[in-house]
Protein backbone atom coordinates (compact mmCIF):
# COMPACT_ATOMS: atom_id res chain seq x y z
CA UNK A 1 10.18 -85.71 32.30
CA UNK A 2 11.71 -83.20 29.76
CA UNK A 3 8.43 -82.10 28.54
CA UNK A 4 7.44 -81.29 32.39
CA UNK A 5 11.25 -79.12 32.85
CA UNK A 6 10.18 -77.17 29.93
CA UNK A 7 6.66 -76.12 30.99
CA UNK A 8 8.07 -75.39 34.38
CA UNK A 9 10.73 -73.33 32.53
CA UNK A 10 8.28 -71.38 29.96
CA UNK A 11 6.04 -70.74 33.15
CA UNK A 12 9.13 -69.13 35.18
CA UNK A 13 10.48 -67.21 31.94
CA UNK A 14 6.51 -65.74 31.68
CA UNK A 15 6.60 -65.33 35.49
CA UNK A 16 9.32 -63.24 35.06
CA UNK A 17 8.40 -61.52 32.39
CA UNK A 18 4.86 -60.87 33.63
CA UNK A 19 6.88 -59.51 37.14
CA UNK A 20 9.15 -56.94 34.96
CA UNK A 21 6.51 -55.65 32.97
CA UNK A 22 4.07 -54.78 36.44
CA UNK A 23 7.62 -53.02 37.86
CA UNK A 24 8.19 -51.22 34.52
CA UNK A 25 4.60 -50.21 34.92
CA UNK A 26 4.55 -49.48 38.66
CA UNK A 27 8.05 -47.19 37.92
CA UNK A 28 6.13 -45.40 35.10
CA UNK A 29 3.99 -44.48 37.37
CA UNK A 30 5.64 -43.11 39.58
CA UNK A 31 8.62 -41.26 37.40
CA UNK A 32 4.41 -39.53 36.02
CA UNK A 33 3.57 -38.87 39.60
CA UNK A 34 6.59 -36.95 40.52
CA UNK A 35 6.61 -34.98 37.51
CA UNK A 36 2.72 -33.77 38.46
CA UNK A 37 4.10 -33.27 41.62
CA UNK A 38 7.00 -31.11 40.10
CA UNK A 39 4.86 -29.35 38.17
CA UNK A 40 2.17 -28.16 40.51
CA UNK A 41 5.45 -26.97 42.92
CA UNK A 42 6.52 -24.80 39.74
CA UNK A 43 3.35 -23.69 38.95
CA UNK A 44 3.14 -22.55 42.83
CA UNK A 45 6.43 -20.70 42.13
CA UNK A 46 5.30 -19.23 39.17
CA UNK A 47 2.52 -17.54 40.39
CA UNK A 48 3.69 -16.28 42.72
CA UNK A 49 6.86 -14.90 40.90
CA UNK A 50 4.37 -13.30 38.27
CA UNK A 51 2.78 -10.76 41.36
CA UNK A 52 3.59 -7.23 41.21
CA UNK A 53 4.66 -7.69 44.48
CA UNK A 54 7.38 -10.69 44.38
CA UNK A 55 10.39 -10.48 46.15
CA UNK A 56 12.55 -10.38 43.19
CA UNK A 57 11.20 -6.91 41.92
CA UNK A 58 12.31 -5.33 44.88
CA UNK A 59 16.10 -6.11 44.08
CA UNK A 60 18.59 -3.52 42.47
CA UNK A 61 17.83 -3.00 38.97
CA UNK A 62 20.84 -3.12 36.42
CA UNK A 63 21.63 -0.13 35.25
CA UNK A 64 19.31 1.66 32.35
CA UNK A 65 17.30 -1.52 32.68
CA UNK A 66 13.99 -2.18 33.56
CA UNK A 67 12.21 -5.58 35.30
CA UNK A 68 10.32 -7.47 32.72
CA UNK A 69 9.37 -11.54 34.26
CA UNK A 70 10.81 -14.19 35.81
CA UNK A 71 11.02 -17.94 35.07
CA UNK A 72 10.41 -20.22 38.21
CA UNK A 73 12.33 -23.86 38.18
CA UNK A 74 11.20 -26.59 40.56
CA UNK A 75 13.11 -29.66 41.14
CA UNK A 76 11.98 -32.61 43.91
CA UNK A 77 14.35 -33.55 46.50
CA UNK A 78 12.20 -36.17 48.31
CA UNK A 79 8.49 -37.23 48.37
CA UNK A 80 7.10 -38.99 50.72
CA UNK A 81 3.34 -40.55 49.72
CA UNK A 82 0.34 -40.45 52.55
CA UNK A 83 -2.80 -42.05 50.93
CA UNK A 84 -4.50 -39.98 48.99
CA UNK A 85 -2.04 -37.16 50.32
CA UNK A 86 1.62 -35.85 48.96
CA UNK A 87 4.72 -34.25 51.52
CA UNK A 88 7.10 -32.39 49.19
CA UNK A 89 10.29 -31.37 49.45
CA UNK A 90 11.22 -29.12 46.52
CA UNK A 91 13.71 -26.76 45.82
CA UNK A 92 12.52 -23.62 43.91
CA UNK A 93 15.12 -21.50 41.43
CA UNK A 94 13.24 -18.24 39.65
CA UNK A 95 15.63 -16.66 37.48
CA UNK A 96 14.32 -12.61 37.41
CA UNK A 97 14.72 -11.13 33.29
CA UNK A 98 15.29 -7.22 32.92
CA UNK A 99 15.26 -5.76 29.58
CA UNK A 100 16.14 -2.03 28.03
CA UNK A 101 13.58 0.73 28.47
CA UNK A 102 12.12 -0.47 25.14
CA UNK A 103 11.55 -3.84 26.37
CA UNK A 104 14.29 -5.46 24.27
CA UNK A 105 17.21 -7.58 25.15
CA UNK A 106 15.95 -9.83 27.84
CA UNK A 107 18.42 -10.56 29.93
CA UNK A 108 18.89 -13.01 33.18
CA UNK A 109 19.44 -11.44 36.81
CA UNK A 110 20.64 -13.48 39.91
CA UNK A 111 18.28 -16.11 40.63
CA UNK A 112 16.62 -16.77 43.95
CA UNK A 113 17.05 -20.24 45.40
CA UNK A 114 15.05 -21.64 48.09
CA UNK A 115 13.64 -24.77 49.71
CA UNK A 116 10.40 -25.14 50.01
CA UNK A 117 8.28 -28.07 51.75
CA UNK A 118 3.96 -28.58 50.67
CA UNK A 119 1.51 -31.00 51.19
CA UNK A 120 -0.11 -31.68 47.86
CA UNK A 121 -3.55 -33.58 47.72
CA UNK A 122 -5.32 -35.58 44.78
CA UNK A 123 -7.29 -33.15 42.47
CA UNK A 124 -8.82 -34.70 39.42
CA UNK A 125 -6.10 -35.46 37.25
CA UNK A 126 -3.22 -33.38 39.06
CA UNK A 127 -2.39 -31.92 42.82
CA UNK A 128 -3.65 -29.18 44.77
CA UNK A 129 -1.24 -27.90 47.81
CA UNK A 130 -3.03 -27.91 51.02
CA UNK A 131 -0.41 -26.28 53.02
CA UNK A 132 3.02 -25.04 52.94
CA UNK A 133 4.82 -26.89 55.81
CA UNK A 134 8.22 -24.92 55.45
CA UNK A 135 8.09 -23.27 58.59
CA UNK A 136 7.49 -26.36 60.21
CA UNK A 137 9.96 -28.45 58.92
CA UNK A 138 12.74 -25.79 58.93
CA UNK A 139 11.36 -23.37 61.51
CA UNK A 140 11.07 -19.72 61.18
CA UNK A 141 12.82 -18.23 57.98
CA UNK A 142 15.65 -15.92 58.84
CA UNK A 143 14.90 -13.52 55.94
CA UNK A 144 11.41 -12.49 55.33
């Protein structure tokens, strides 16, 4: 009878183990798939902070400064999976640099916060947005 406990006991403790390693795995997985997510929503920002025309180069300039770049930040608040399909909620931070006419001494202006909601879809090994579902979610911005 004590040989039969411990076989039912080394099959539990490999159970278990077995069990805790598919979770670790499963968690990996997603903790990767949020950062993809994460990173097409900053590359989003990104782009569009690196236009002539973003919103950010139309702000005061420090004086005897001049605008150089900006850095864009994204960081996920929720995501919420749909097949093959991704509904984002992410909040975007892009942090305008001026420097001196002689393009030294970067320096950080105000950044720009805002929230932002996409659908992303499967694309090869990352996410392409399909649409930007902001004005949906939140309704018509107040500022344009």
């Amino acid at each position: 009878m004590l040989k039969k406990h411990k076989t039912a006991a080394a099959v539990v403790a490999g159970a278990i183990a077995v069990g805790g390693l598919v979770y670790a795995v499963q968690d990996w997985r997603e903790d990767a798939e949020r950062e993809s997510l994460r990173l097409a929503a900053e590359e989003i920002f990104q782009q569009k902070a690196d236009t002539s025309s973003a919103s950010w180069r139309k702000g005061p300039l420090p004086r005897n400064r001049m605008w150089s770049e900006a850095k864009s930040k994204a960081r996920l608040e929720r995501v919420q999976m749909l097949d093959s399909q991704a509904k984002v909620w992410v909040a975007e931070l892009t942090t305008p640099y001026s420097t001196t006419r002689s393009g030294t001494d970067p320096q950080p202006d105000t950044p720009y916060v805002s929230s932002r909601v996409f659908l992303f879809e499967e694309a090869g090994d990352g996410w392409r947005m399909v649409k930007d579902l902001t004005n949906q979610e939140y309704g018509t911005p107040l500022l344009p």
